[in-house]
PDB file of N, CA and C in Angstrom:
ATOM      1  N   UNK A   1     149.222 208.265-171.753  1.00  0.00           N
ATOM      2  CA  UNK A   1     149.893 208.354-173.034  1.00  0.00           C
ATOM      3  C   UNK A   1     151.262 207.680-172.980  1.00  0.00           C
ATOM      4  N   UNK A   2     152.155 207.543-171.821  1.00  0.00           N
ATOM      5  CA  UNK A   2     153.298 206.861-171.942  1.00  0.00           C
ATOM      6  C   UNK A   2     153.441 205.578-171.857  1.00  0.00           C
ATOM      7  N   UNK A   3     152.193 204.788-171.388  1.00  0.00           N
ATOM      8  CA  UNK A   3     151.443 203.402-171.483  1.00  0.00           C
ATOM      9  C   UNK A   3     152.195 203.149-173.105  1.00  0.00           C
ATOM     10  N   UNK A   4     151.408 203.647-174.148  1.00  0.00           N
ATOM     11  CA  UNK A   4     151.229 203.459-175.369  1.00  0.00           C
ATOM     12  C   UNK A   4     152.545 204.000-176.326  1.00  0.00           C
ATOM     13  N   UNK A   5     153.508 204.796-175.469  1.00  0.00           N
ATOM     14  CA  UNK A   5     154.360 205.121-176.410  1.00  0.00           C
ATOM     15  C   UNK A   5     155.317 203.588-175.548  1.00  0.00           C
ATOM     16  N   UNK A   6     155.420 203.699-174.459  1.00  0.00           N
ATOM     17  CA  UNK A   6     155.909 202.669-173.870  1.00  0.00           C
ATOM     18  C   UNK A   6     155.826 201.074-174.999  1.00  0.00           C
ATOM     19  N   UNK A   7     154.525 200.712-174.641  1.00  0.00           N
ATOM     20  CA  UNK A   7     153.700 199.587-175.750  1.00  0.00           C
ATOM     21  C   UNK A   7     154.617 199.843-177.379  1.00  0.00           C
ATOM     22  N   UNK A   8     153.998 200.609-178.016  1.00  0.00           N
ATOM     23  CA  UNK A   8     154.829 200.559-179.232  1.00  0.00           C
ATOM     24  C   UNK A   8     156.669 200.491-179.407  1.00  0.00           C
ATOM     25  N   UNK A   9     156.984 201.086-178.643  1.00  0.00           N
ATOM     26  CA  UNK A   9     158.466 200.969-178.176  1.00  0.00           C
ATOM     27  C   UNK A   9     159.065 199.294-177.906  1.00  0.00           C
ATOM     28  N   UNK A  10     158.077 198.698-177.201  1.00  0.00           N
ATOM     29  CA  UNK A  10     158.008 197.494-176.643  1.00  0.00           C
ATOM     30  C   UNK A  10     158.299 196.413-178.043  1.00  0.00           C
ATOM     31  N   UNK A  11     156.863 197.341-178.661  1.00  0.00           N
ATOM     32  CA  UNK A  11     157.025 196.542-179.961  1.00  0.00           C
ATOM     33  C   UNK A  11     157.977 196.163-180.538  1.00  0.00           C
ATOM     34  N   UNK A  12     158.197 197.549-181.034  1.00  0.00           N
ATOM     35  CA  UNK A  12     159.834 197.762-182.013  1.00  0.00           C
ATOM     36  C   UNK A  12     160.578 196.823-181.605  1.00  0.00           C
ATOM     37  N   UNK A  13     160.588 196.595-180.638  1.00  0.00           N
ATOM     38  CA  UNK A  13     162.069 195.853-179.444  1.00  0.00           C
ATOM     39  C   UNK A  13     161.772 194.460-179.783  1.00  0.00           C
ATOM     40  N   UNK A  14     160.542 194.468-179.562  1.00  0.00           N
ATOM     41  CA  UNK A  14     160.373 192.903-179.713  1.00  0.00           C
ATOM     42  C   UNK A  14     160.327 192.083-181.452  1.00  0.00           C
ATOM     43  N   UNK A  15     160.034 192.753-182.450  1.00  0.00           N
ATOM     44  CA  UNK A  15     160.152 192.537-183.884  1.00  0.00           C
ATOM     45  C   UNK A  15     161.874 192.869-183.645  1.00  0.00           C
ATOM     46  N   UNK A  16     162.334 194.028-183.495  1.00  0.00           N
ATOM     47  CA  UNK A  16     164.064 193.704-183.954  1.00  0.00           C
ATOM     48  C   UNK A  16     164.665 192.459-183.156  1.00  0.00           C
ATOM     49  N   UNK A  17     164.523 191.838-181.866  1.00  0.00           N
ATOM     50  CA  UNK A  17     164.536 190.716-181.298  1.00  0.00           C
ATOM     51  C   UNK A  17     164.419 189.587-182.583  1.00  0.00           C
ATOM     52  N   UNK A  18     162.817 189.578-182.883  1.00  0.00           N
ATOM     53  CA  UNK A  18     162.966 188.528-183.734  1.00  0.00           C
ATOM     54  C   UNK A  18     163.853 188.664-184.842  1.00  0.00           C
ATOM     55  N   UNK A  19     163.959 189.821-185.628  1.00  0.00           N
ATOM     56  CA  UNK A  19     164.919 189.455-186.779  1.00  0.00           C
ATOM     57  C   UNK A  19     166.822 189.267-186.237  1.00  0.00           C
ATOM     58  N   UNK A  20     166.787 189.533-184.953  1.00  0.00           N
ATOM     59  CA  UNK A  20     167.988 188.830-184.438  1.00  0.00           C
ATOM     60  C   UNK A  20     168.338 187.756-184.163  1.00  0.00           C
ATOM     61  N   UNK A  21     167.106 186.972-183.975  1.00  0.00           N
ATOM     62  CA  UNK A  21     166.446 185.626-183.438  1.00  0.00           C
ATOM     63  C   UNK A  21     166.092 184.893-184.359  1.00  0.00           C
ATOM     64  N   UNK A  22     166.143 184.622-185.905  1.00  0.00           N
ATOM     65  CA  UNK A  22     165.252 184.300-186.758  1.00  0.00           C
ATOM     66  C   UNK A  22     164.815 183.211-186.645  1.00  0.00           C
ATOM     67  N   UNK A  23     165.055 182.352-185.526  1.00  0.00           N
ATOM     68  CA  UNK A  23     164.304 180.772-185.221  1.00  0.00           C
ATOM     69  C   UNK A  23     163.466 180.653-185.342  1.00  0.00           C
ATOM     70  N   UNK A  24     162.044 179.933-185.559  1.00  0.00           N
ATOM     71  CA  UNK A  24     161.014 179.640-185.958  1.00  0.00           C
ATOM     72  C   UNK A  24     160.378 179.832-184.062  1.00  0.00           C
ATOM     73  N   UNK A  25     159.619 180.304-183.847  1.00  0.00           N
ATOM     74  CA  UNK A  25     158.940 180.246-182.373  1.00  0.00           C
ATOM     75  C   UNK A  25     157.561 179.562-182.757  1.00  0.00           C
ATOM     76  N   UNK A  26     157.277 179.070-182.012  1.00  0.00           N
ATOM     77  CA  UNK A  26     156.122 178.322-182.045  1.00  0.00           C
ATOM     78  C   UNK A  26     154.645 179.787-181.350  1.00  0.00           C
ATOM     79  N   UNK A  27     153.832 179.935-182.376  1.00  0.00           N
ATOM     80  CA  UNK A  27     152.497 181.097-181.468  1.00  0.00           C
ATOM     81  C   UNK A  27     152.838 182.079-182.673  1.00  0.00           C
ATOM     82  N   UNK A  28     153.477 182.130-183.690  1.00  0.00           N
ATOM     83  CA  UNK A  28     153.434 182.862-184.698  1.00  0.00           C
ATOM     84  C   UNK A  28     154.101 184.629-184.531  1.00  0.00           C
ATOM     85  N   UNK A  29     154.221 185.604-185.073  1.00  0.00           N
ATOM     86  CA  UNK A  29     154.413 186.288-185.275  1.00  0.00           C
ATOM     87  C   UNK A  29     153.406 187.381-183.999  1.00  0.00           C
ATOM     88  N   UNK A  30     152.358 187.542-183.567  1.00  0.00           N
ATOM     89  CA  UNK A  30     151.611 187.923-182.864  1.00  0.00           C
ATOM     90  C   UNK A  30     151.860 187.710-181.186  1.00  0.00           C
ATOM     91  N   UNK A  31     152.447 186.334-181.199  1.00  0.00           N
ATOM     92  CA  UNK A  31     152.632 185.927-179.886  1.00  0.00           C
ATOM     93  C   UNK A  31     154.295 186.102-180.040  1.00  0.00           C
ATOM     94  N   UNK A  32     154.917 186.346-180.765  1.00  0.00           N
ATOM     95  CA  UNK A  32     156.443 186.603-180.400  1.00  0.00           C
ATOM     96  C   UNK A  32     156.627 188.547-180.549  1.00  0.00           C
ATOM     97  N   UNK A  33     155.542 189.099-181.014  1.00  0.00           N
ATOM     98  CA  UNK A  33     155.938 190.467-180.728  1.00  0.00           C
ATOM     99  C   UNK A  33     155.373 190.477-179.346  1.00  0.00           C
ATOM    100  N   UNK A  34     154.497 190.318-178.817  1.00  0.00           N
ATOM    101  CA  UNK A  34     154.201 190.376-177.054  1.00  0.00           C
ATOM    102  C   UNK A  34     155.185 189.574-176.530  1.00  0.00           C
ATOM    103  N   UNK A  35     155.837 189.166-176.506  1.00  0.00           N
ATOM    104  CA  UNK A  35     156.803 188.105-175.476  1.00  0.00           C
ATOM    105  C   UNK A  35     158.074 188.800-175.558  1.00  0.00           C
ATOM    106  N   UNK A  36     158.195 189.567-176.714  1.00  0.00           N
ATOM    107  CA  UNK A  36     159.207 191.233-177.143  1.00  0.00           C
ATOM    108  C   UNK A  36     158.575 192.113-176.424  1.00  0.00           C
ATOM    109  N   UNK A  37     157.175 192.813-176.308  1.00  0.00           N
ATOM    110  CA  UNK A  37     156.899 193.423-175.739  1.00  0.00           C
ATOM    111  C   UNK A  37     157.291 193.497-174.129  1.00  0.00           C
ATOM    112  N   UNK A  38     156.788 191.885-173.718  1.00  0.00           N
ATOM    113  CA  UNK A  38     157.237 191.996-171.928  1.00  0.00           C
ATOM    114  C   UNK A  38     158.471 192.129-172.047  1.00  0.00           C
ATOM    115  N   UNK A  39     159.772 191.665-173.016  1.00  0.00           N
ATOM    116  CA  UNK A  39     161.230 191.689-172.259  1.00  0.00           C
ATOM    117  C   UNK A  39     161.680 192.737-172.338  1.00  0.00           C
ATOM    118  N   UNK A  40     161.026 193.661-173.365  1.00  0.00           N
ATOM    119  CA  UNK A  40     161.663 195.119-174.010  1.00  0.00           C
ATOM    120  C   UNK A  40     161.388 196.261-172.632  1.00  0.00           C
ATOM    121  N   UNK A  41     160.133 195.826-171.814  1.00  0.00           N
ATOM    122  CA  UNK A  41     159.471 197.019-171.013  1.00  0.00           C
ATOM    123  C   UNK A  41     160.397 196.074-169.625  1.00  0.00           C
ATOM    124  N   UNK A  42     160.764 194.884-169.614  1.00  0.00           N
ATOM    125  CA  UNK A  42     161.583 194.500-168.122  1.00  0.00           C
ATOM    126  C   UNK A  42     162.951 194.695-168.699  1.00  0.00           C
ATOM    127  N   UNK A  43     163.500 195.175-169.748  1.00  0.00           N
ATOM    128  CA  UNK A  43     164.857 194.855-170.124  1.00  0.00           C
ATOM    129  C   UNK A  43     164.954 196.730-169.828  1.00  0.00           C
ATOM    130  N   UNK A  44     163.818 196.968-170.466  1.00  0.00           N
ATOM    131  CA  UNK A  44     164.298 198.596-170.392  1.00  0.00           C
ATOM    132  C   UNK A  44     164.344 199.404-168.765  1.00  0.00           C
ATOM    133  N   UNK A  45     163.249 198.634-168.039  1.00  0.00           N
ATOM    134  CA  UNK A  45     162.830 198.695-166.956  1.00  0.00           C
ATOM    135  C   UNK A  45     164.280 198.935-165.660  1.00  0.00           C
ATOM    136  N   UNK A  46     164.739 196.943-166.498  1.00  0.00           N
ATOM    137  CA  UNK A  46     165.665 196.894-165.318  1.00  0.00           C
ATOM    138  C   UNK A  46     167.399 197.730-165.574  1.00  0.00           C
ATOM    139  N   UNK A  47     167.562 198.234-166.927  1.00  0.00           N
ATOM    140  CA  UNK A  47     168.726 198.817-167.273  1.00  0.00           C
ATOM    141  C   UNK A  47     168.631 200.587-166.776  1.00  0.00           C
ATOM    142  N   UNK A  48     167.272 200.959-166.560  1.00  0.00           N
ATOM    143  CA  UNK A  48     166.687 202.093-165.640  1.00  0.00           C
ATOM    144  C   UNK A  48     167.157 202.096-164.190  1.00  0.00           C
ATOM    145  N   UNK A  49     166.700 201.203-163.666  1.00  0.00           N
ATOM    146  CA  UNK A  49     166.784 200.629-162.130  1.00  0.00           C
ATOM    147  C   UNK A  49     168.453 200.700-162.179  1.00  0.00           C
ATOM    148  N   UNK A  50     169.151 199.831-163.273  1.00  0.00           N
ATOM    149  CA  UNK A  50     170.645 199.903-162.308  1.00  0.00           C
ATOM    150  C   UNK A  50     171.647 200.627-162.882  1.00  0.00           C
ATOM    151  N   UNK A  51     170.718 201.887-163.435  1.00  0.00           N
ATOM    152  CA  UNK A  51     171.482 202.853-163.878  1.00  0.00           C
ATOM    153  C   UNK A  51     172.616 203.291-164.919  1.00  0.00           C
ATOM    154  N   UNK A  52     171.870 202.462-165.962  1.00  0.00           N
ATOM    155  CA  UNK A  52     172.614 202.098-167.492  1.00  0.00           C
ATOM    156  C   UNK A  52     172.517 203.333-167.830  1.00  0.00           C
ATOM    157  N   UNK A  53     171.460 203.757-167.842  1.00  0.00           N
ATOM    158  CA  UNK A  53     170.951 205.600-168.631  1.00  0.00           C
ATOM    159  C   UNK A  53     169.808 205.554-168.249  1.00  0.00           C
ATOM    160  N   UNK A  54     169.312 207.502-168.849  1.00  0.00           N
ATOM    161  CA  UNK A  54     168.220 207.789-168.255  1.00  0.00           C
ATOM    162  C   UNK A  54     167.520 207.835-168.841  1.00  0.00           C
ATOM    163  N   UNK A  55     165.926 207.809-168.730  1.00  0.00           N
ATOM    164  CA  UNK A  55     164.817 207.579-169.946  1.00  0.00           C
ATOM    165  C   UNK A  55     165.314 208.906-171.197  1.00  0.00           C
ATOM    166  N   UNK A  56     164.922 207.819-172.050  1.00  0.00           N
ATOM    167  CA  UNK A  56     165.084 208.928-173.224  1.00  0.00           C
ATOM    168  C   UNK A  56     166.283 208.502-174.306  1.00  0.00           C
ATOM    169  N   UNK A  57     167.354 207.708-173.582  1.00  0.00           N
ATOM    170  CA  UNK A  57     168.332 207.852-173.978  1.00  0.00           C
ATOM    171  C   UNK A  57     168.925 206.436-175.143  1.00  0.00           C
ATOM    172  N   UNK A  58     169.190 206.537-176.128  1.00  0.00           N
ATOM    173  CA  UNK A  58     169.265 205.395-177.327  1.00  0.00           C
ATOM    174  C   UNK A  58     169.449 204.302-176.881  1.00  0.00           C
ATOM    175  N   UNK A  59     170.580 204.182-175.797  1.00  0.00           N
ATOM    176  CA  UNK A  59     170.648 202.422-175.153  1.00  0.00           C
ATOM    177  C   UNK A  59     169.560 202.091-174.144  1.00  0.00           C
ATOM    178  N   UNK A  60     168.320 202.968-174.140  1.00  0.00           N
ATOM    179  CA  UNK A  60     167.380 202.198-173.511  1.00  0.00           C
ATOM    180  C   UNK A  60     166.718 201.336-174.701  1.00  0.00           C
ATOM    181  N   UNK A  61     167.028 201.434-176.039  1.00  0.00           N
ATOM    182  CA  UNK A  61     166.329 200.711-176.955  1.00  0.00           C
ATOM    183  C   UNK A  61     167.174 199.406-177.033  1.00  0.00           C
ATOM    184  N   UNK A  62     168.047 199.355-176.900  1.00  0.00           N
ATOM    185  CA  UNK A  62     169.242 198.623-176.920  1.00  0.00           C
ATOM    186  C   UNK A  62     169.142 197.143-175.999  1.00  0.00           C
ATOM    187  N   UNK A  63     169.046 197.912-174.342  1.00  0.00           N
ATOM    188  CA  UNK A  63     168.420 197.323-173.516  1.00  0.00           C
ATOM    189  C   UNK A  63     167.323 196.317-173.801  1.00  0.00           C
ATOM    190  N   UNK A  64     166.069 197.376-173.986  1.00  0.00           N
ATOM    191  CA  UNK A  64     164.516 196.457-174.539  1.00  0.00           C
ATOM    192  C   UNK A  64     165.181 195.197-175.349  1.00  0.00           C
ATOM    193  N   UNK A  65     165.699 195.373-176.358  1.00  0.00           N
ATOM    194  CA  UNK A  65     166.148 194.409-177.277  1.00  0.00           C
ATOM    195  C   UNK A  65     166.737 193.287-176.655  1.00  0.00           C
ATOM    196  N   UNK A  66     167.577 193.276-175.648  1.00  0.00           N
ATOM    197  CA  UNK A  66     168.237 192.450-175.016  1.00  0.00           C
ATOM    198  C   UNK A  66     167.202 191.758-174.290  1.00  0.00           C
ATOM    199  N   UNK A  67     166.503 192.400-173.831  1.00  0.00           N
ATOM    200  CA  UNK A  67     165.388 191.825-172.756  1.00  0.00           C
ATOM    201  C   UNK A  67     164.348 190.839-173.237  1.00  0.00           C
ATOM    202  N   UNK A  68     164.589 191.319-174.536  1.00  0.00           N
ATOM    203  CA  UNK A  68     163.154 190.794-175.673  1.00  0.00           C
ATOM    204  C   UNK A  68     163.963 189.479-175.864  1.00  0.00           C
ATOM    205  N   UNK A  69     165.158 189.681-176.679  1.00  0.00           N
ATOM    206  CA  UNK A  69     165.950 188.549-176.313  1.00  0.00           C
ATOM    207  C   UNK A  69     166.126 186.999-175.635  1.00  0.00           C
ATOM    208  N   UNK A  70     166.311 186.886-174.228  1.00  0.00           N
ATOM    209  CA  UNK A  70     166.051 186.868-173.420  1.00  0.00           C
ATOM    210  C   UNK A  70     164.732 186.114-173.068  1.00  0.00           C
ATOM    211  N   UNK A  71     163.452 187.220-173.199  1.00  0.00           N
ATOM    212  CA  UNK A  71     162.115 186.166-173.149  1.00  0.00           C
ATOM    213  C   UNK A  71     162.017 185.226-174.283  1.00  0.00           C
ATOM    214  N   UNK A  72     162.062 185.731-175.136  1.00  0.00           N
ATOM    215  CA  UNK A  72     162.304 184.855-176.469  1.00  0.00           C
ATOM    216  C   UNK A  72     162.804 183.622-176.254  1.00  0.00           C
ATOM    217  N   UNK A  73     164.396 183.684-176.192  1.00  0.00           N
ATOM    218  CA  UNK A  73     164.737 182.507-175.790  1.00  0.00           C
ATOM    219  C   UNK A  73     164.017 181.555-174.851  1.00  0.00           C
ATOM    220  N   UNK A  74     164.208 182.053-173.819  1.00  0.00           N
ATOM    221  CA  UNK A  74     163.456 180.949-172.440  1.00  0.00           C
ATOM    222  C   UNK A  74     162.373 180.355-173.084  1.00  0.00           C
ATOM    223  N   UNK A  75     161.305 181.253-173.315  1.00  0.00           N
ATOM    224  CA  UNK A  75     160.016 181.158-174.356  1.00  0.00           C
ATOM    225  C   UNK A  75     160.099 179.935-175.262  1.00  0.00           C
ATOM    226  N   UNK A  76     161.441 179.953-176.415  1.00  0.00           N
ATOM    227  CA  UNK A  76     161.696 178.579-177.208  1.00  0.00           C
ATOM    228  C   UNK A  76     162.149 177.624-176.522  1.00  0.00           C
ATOM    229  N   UNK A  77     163.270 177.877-175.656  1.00  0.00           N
ATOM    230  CA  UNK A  77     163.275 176.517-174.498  1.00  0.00           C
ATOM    231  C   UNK A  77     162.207 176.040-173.975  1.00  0.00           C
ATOM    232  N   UNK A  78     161.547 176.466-173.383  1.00  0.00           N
ATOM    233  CA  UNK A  78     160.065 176.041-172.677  1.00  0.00           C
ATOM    234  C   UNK A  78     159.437 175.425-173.640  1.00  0.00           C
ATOM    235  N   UNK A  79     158.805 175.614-174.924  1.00  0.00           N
ATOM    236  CA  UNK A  79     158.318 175.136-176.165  1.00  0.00           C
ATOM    237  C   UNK A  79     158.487 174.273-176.230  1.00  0.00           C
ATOM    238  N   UNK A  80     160.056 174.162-176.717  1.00  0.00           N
ATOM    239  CA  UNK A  80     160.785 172.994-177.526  1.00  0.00           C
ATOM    240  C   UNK A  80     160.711 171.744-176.767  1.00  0.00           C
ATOM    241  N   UNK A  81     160.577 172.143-175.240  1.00  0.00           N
ATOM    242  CA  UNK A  81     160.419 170.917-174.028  1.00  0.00           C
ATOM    243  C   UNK A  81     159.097 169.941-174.352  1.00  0.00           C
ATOM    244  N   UNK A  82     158.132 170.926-174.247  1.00  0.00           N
ATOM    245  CA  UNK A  82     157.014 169.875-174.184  1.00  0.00           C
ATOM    246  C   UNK A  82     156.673 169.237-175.526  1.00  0.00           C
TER     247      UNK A  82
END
């Protein structure tokens, strides 16, 4: 069950990403909430690990967001290359 609250959490992170982000990403709307999803669960992951706060706590959403961020970007760099 924390798979899936995890996952939806991920989500969230990764849609508020994009409306922070409003650049056009190339893979549509579907492929930029998963690419939110991975940075939100390594952003939240790694602000866990170095002891930002403890699960549960509002700036782990904060975190995700940053993380989502983050893939996002690289994600449109990489794109925009080829």
């Amino acid at each position: 069950m924390e798979i899936v609250i995890w996952a939806l959490f991920g989500l969230g992170a990764g849609v508020a990403a994009k409306f922070v982000m409003p650049r056009a990403t190339p893979g549509g709307l579907v492929l930029t909430a998963l690419l939110g999803l991975g940075g939100a669960l390594v952003g939240a992951w790694l602000g866990r690990m170095l002891g930002f706060y403890r699960p549960g706590q509002p700036a782990s959403f904060v975190m995700a967001v940053i993380g989502a961020l983050i893939v996002l970007t690289v994600f449109d760099f990489v794109a925009s290359r080829r």
